[in-house]
C-alpha atoms as a PDB file:
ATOM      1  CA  UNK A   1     109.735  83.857 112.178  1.00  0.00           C
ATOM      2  CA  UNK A   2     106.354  81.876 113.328  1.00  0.00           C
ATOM      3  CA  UNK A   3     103.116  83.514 113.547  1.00  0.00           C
ATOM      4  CA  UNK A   4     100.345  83.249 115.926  1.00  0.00           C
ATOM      5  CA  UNK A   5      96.799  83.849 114.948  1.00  0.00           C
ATOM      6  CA  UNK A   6      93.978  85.003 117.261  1.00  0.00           C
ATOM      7  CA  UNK A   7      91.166  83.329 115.879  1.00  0.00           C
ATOM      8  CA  UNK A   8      88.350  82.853 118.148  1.00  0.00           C
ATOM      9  CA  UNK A   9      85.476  84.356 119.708  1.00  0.00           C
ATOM     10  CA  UNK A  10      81.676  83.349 119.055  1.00  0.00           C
ATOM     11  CA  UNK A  11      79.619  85.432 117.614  1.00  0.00           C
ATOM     12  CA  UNK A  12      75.784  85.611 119.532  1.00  0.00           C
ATOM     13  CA  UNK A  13      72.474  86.615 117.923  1.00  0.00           C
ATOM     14  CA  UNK A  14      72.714  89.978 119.577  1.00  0.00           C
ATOM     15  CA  UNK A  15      75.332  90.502 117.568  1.00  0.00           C
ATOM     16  CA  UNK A  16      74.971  92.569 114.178  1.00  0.00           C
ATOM     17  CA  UNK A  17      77.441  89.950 113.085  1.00  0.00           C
ATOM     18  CA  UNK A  18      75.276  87.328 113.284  1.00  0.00           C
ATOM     19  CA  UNK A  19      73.965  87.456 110.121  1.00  0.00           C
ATOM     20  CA  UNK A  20      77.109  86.981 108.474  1.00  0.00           C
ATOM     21  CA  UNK A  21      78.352  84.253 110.556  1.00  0.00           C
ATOM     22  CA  UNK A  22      74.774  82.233 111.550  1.00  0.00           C
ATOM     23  CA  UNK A  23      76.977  81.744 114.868  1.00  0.00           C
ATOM     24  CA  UNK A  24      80.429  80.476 113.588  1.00  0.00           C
ATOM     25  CA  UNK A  25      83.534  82.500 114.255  1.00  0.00           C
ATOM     26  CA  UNK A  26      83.719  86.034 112.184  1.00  0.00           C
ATOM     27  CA  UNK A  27      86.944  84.872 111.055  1.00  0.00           C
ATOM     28  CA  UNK A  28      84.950  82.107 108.936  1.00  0.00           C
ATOM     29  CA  UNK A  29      83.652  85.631 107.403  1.00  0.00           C
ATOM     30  CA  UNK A  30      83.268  84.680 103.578  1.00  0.00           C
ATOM     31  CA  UNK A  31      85.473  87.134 102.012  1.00  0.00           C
ATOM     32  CA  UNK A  32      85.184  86.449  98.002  1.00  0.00           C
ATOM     33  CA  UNK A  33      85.394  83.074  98.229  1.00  0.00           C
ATOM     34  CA  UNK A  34      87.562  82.659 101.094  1.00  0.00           C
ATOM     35  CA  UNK A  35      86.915  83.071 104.369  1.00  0.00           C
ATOM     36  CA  UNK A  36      88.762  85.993 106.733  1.00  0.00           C
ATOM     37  CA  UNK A  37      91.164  83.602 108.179  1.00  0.00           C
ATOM     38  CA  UNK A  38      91.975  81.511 104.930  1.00  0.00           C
ATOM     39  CA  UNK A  39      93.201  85.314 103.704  1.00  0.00           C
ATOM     40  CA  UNK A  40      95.136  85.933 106.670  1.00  0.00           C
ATOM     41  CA  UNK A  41      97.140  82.673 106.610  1.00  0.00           C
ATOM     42  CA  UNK A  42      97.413  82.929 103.093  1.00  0.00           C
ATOM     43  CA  UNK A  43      99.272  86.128 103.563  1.00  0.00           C
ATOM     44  CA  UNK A  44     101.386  84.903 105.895  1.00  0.00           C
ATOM     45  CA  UNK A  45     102.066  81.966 104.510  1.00  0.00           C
ATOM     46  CA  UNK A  46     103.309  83.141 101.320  1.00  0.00           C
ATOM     47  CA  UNK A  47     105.744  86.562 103.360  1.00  0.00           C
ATOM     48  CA  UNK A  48     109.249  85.078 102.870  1.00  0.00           C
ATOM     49  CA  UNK A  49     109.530  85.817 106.729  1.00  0.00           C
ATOM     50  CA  UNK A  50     107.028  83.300 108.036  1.00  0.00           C
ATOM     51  CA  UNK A  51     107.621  79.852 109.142  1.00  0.00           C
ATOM     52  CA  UNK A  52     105.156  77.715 111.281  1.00  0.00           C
ATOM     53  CA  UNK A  53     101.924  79.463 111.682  1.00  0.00           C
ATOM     54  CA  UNK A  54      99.548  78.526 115.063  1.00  0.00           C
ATOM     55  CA  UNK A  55      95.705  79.469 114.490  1.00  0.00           C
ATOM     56  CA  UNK A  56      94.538  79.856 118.148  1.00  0.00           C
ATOM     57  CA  UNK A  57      90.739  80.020 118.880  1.00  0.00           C
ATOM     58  CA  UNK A  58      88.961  77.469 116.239  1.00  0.00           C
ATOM     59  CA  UNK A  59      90.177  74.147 114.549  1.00  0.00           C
ATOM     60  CA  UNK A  60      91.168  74.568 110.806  1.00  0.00           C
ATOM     61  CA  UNK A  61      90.429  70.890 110.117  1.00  0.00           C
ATOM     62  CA  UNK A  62      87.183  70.879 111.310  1.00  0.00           C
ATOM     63  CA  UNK A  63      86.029  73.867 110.148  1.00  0.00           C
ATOM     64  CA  UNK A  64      87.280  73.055 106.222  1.00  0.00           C
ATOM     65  CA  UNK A  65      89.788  75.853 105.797  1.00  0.00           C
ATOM     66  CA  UNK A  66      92.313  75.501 103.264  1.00  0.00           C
ATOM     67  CA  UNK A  67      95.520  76.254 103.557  1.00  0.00           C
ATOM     68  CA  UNK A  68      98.488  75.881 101.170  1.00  0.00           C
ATOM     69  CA  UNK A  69     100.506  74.756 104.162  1.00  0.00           C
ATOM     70  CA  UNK A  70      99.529  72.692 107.506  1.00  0.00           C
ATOM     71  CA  UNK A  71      98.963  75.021 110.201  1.00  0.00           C
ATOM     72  CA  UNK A  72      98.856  74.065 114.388  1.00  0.00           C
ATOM     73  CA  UNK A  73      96.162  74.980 116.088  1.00  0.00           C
ATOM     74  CA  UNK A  74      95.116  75.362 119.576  1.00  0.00           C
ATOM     75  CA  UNK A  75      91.344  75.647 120.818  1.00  0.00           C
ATOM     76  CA  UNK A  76      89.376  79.099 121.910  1.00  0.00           C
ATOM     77  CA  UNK A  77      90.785  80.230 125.690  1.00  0.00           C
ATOM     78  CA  UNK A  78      87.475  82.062 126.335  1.00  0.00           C
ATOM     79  CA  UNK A  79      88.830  85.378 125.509  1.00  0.00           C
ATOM     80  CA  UNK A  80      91.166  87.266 123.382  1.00  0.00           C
ATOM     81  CA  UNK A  81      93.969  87.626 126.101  1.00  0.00           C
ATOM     82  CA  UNK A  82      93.981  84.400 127.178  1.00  0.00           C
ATOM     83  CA  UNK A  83      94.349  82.950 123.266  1.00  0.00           C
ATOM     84  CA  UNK A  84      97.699  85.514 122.924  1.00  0.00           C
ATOM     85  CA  UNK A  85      99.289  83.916 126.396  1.00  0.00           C
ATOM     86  CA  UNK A  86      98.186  80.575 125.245  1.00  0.00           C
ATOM     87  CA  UNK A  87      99.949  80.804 121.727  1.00  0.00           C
ATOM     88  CA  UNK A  88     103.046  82.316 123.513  1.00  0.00           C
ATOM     89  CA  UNK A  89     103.106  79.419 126.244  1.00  0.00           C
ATOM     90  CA  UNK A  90     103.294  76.970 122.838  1.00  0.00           C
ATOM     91  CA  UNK A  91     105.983  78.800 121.436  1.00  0.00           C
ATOM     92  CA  UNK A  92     108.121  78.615 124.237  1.00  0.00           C
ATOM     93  CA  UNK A  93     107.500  74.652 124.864  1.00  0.00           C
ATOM     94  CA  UNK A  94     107.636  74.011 121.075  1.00  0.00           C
ATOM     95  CA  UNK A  95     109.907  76.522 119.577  1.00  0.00           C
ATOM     96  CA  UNK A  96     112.202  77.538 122.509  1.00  0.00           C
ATOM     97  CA  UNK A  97     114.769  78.546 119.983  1.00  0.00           C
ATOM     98  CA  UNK A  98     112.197  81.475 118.074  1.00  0.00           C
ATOM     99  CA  UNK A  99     113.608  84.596 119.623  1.00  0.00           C
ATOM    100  CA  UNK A 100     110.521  86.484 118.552  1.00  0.00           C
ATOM    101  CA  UNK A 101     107.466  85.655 116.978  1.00  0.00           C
ATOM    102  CA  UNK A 102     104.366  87.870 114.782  1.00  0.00           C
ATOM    103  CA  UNK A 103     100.949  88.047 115.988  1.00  0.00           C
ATOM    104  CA  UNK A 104      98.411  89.327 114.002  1.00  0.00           C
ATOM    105  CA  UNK A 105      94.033  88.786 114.185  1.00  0.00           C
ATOM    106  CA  UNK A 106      92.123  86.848 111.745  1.00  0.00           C
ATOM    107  CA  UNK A 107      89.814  89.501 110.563  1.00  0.00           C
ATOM    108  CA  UNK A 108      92.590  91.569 108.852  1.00  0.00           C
ATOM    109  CA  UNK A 109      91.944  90.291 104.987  1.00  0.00           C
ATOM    110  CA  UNK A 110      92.855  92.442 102.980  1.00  0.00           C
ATOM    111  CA  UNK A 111      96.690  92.227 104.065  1.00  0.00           C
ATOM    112  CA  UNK A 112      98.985  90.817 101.487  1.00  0.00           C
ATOM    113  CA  UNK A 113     102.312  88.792 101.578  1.00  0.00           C
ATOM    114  CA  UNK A 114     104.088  91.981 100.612  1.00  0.00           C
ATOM    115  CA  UNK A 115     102.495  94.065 103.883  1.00  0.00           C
ATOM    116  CA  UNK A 116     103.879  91.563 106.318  1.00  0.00           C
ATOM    117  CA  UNK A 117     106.861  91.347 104.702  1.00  0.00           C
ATOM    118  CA  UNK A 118     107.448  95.012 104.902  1.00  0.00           C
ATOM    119  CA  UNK A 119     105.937  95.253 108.523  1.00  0.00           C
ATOM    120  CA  UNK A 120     108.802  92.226 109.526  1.00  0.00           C
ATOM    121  CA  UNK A 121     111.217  94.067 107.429  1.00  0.00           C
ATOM    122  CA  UNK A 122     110.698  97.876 109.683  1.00  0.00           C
ATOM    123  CA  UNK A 123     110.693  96.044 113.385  1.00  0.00           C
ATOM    124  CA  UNK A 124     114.705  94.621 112.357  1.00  0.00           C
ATOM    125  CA  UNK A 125     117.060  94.316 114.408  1.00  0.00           C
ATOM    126  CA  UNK A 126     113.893  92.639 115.899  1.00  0.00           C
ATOM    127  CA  UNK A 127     115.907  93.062 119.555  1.00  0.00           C
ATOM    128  CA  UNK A 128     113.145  95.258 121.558  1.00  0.00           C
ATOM    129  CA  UNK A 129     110.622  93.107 123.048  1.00  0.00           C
ATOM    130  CA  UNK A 130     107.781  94.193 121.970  1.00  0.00           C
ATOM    131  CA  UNK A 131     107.206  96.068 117.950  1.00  0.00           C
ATOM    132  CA  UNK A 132     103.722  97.437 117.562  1.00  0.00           C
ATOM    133  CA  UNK A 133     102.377  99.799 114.714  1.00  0.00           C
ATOM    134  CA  UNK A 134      99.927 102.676 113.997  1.00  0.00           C
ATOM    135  CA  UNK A 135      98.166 103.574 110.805  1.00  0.00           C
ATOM    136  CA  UNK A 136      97.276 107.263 110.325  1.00  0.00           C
ATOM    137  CA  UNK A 137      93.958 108.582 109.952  1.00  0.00           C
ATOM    138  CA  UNK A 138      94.704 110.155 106.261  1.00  0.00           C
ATOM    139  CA  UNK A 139      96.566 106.771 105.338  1.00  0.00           C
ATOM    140  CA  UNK A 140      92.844 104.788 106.507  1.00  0.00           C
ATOM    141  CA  UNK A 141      90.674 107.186 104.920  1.00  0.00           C
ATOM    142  CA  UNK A 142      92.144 107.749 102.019  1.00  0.00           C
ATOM    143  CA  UNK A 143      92.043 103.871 101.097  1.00  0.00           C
ATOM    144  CA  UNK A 144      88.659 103.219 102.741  1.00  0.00           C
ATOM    145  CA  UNK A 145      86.862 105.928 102.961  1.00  0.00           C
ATOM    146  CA  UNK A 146      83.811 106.313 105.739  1.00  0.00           C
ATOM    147  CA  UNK A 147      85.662 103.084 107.219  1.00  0.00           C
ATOM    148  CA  UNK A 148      84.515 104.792 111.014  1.00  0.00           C
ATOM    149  CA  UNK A 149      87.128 102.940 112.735  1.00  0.00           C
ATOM    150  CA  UNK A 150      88.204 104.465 116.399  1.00  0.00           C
ATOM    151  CA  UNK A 151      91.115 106.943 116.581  1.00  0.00           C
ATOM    152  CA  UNK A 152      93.403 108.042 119.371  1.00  0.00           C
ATOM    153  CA  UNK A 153      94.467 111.423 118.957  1.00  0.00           C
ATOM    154  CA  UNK A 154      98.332 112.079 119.478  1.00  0.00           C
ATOM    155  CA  UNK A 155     100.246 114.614 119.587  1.00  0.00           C
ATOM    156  CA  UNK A 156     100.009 116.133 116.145  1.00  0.00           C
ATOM    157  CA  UNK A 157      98.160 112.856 114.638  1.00  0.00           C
ATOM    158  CA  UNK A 158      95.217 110.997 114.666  1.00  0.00           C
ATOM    159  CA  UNK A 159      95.675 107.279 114.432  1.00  0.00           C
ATOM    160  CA  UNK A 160      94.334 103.828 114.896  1.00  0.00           C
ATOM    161  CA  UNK A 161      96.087 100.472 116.287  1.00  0.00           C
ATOM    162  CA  UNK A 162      97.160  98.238 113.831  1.00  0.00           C
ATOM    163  CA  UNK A 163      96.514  94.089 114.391  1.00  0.00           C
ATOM    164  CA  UNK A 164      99.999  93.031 113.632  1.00  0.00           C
ATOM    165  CA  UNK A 165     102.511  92.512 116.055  1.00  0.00           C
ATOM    166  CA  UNK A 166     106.440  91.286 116.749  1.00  0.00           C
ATOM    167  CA  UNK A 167     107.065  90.114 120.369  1.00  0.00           C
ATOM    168  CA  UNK A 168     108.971  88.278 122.292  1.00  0.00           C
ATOM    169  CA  UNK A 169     107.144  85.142 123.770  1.00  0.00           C
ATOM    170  CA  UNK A 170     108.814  85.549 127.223  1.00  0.00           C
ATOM    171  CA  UNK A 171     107.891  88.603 127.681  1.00  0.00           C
ATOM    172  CA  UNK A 172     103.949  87.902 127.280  1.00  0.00           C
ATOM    173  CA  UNK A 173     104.718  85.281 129.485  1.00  0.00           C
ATOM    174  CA  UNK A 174     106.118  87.171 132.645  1.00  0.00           C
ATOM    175  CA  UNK A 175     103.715  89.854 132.153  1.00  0.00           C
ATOM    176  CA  UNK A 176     100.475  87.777 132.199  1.00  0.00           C
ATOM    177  CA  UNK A 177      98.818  89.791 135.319  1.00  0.00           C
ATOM    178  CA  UNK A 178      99.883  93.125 133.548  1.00  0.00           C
ATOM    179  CA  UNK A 179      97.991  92.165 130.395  1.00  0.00           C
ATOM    180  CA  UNK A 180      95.219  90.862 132.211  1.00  0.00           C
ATOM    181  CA  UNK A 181      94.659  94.133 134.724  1.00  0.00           C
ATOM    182  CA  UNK A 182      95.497  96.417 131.394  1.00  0.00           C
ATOM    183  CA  UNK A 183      92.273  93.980 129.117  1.00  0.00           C
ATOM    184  CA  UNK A 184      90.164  94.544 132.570  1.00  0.00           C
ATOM    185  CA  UNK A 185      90.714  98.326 132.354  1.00  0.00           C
ATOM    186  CA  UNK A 186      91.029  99.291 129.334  1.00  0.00           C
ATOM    187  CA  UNK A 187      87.435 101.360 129.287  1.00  0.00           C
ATOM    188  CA  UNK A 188      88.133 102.877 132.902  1.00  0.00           C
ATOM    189  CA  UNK A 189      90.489 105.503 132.421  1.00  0.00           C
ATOM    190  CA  UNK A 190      91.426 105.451 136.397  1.00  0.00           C
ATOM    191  CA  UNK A 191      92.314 102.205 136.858  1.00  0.00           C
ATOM    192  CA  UNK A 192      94.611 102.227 134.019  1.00  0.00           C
ATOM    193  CA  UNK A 193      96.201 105.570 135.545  1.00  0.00           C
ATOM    194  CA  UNK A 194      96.996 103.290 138.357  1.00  0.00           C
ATOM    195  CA  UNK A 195      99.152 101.448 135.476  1.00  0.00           C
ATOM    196  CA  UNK A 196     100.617 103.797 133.303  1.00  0.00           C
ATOM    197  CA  UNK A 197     100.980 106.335 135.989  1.00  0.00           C
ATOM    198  CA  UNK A 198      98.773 109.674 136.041  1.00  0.00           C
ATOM    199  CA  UNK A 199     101.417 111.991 134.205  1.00  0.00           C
ATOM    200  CA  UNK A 200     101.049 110.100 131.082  1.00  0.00           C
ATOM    201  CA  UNK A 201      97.008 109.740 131.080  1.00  0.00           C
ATOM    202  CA  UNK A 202      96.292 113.235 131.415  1.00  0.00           C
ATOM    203  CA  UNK A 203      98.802 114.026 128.561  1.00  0.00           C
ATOM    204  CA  UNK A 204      96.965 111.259 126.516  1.00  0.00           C
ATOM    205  CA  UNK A 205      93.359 112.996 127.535  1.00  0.00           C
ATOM    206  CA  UNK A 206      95.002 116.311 126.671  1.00  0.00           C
ATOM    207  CA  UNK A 207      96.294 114.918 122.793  1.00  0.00           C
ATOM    208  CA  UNK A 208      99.906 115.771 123.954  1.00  0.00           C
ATOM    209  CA  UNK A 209     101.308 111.861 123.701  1.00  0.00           C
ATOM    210  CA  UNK A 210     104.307 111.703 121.858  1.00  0.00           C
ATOM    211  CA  UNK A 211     104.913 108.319 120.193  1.00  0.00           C
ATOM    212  CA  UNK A 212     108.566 108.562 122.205  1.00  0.00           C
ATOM    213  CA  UNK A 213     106.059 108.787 125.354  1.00  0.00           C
ATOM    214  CA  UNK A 214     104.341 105.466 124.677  1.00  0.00           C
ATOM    215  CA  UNK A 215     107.475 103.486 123.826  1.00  0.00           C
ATOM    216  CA  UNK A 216     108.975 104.949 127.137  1.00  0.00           C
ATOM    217  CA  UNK A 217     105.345 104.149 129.038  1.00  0.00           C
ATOM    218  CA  UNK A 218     105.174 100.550 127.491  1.00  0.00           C
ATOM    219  CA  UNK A 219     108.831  99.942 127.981  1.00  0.00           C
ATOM    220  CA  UNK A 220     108.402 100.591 131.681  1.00  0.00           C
ATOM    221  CA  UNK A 221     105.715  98.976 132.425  1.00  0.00           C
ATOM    222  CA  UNK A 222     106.925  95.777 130.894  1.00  0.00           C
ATOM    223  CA  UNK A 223     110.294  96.133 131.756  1.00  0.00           C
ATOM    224  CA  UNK A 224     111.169  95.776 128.231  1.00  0.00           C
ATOM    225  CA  UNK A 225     111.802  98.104 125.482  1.00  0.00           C
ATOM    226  CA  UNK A 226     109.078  98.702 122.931  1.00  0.00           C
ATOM    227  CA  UNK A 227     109.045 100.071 119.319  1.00  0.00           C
ATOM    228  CA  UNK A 228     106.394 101.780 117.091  1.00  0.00           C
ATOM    229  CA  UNK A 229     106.114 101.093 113.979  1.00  0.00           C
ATOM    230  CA  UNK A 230     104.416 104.127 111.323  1.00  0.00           C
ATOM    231  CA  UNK A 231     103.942 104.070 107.795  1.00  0.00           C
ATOM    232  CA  UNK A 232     102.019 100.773 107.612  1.00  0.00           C
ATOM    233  CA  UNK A 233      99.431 100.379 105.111  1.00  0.00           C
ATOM    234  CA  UNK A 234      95.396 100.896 106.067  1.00  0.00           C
ATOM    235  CA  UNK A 235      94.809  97.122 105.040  1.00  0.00           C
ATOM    236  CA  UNK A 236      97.054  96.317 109.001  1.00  0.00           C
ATOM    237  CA  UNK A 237      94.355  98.197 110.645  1.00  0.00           C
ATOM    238  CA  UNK A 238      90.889  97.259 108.455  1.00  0.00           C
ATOM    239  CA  UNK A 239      89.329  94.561 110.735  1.00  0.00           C
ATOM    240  CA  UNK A 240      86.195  93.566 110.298  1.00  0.00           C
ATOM    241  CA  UNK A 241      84.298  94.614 113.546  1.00  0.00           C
ATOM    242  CA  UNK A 242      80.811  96.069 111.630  1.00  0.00           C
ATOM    243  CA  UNK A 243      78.451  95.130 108.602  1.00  0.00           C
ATOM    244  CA  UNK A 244      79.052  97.732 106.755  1.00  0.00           C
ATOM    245  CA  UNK A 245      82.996  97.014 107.039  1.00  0.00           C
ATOM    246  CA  UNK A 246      82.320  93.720 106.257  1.00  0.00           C
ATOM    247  CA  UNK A 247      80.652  94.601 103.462  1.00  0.00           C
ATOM    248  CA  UNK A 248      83.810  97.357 102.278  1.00  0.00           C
ATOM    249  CA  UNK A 249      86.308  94.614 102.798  1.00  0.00           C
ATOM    250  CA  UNK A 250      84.245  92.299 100.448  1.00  0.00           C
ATOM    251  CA  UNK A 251      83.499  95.168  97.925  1.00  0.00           C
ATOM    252  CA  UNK A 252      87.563  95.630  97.826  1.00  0.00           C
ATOM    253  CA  UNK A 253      88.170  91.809  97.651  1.00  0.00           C
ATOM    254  CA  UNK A 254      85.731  90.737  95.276  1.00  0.00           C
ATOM    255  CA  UNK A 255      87.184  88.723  91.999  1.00  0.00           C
END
């Protein structure tokens, strides 16, 4: 399986980033001695799953990262939907024979070989179009506590998004408007009722969302089907989006 990597994304002196970054990409976070995205790749890398990997948003070369295999790499798109559609569009013209491929964010490093392999392992028969995963609120907090990151609240659960991935690159490709109307609404809960349909919105605003619900809403709207993926470890949802969880991540990763 190949991997794509969103990578990019400047980070300005607004930012409470900056200080960590003096302007470069957060995923040239130092983390222990490597940075965010020489972790990643290295994880990836070494998953007996993962072929070619694509870094999309920064060039490996000329930033120094080192990697114990080449990587491709394509340059930032200006945001992150535009880096996923880009990867996928290389896929296709490169590797029109990968029927699926993982994506995963740069500013996951605490995730280890073993994680992805497992996540790859859970999505098989890896024939739905689209494989996404959830980590529980007890499952986050229990490995980093006071971690504050954001939680939907389900039907029964609390959980939060993990940044791994399995989809198929056509599909990203036919559904480029979708994705782009879904990135453009995603804080205006009306205009994405206009997407997902009214029924399903109020049942998410109401905690009644069934995991069956999403995978039936996804699959719909994509006209593919979709599968969630639960019992992944809190390392596939610890990004580093704040000081202070920049500063956990390190505490966890330090030699």
């Amino acid at each position: 399986m190949h991997c794509l990597i969103i990578a990019g994304g400047q980070v300005r002196p607004e930012d409470p980033l900056y200080p960590y970054t003096d302007g470069r990409p957060k995923a040239l976070i130092d983390m222990g001695g490597q940075t965010m995205l020489e972790r990643v790749v290295g994880a990836l890398q070494a998953s007996r799953h993962v072929e070619d990997v694509l870094v999309v948003g920064l060039d490996p070369v000329a930033t120094g990262q080192r990697f114990a295999r080449p990587v491709e790499s394509l340059p930032d798109q200006g945001s992150m939907v535009g880096n996923m559609l880009a990867g996928c569009d290389w896929f296709l013209r490169h590797r029109p024979d990968a029927p699926a491929i993982l994506g995963c964010s740069a500013d996951i490093p605490a995730i280890t070989p073993a994680m992805v392999d497992a996540f790859v392992e859970a999505c098989r028969p890896w024939d739905r179009a689209v494989y996404y995963n959830f980590v529980s609120r007890e499952t986050l907090e229990s490995r980093f506590p006071n971690s504050n990151r954001t939680y939907s609240k389900l039907n029964g659960m609390e959980v939060a998004g993990g940044d791994m991935v399995i989809v198929q690159p056509n599909v990203a490709e036919r559904n480029r408007t979708l994705i782009d109307m879904l990135t453009q609404a995603r804080k205006h809960p009306w205009r994405i009722a206009r997407i997902v349909g009214l029924p399903f919105l109020l049942k998410f605003l109401f905690h009644r969302v069934t995991f069956a619900d999403i995978e039936a809403t996804a699959g719909r709207i994509l006209g593919a089907p979709v599968k969630i993926v639960l019992g992944s470890p809190a390392e596939m949802a610890m990004d580093a989006d704040k000081p202070y969880q920049v500063d956990m991540l390190r505490a966890v990763l330090a030699p």
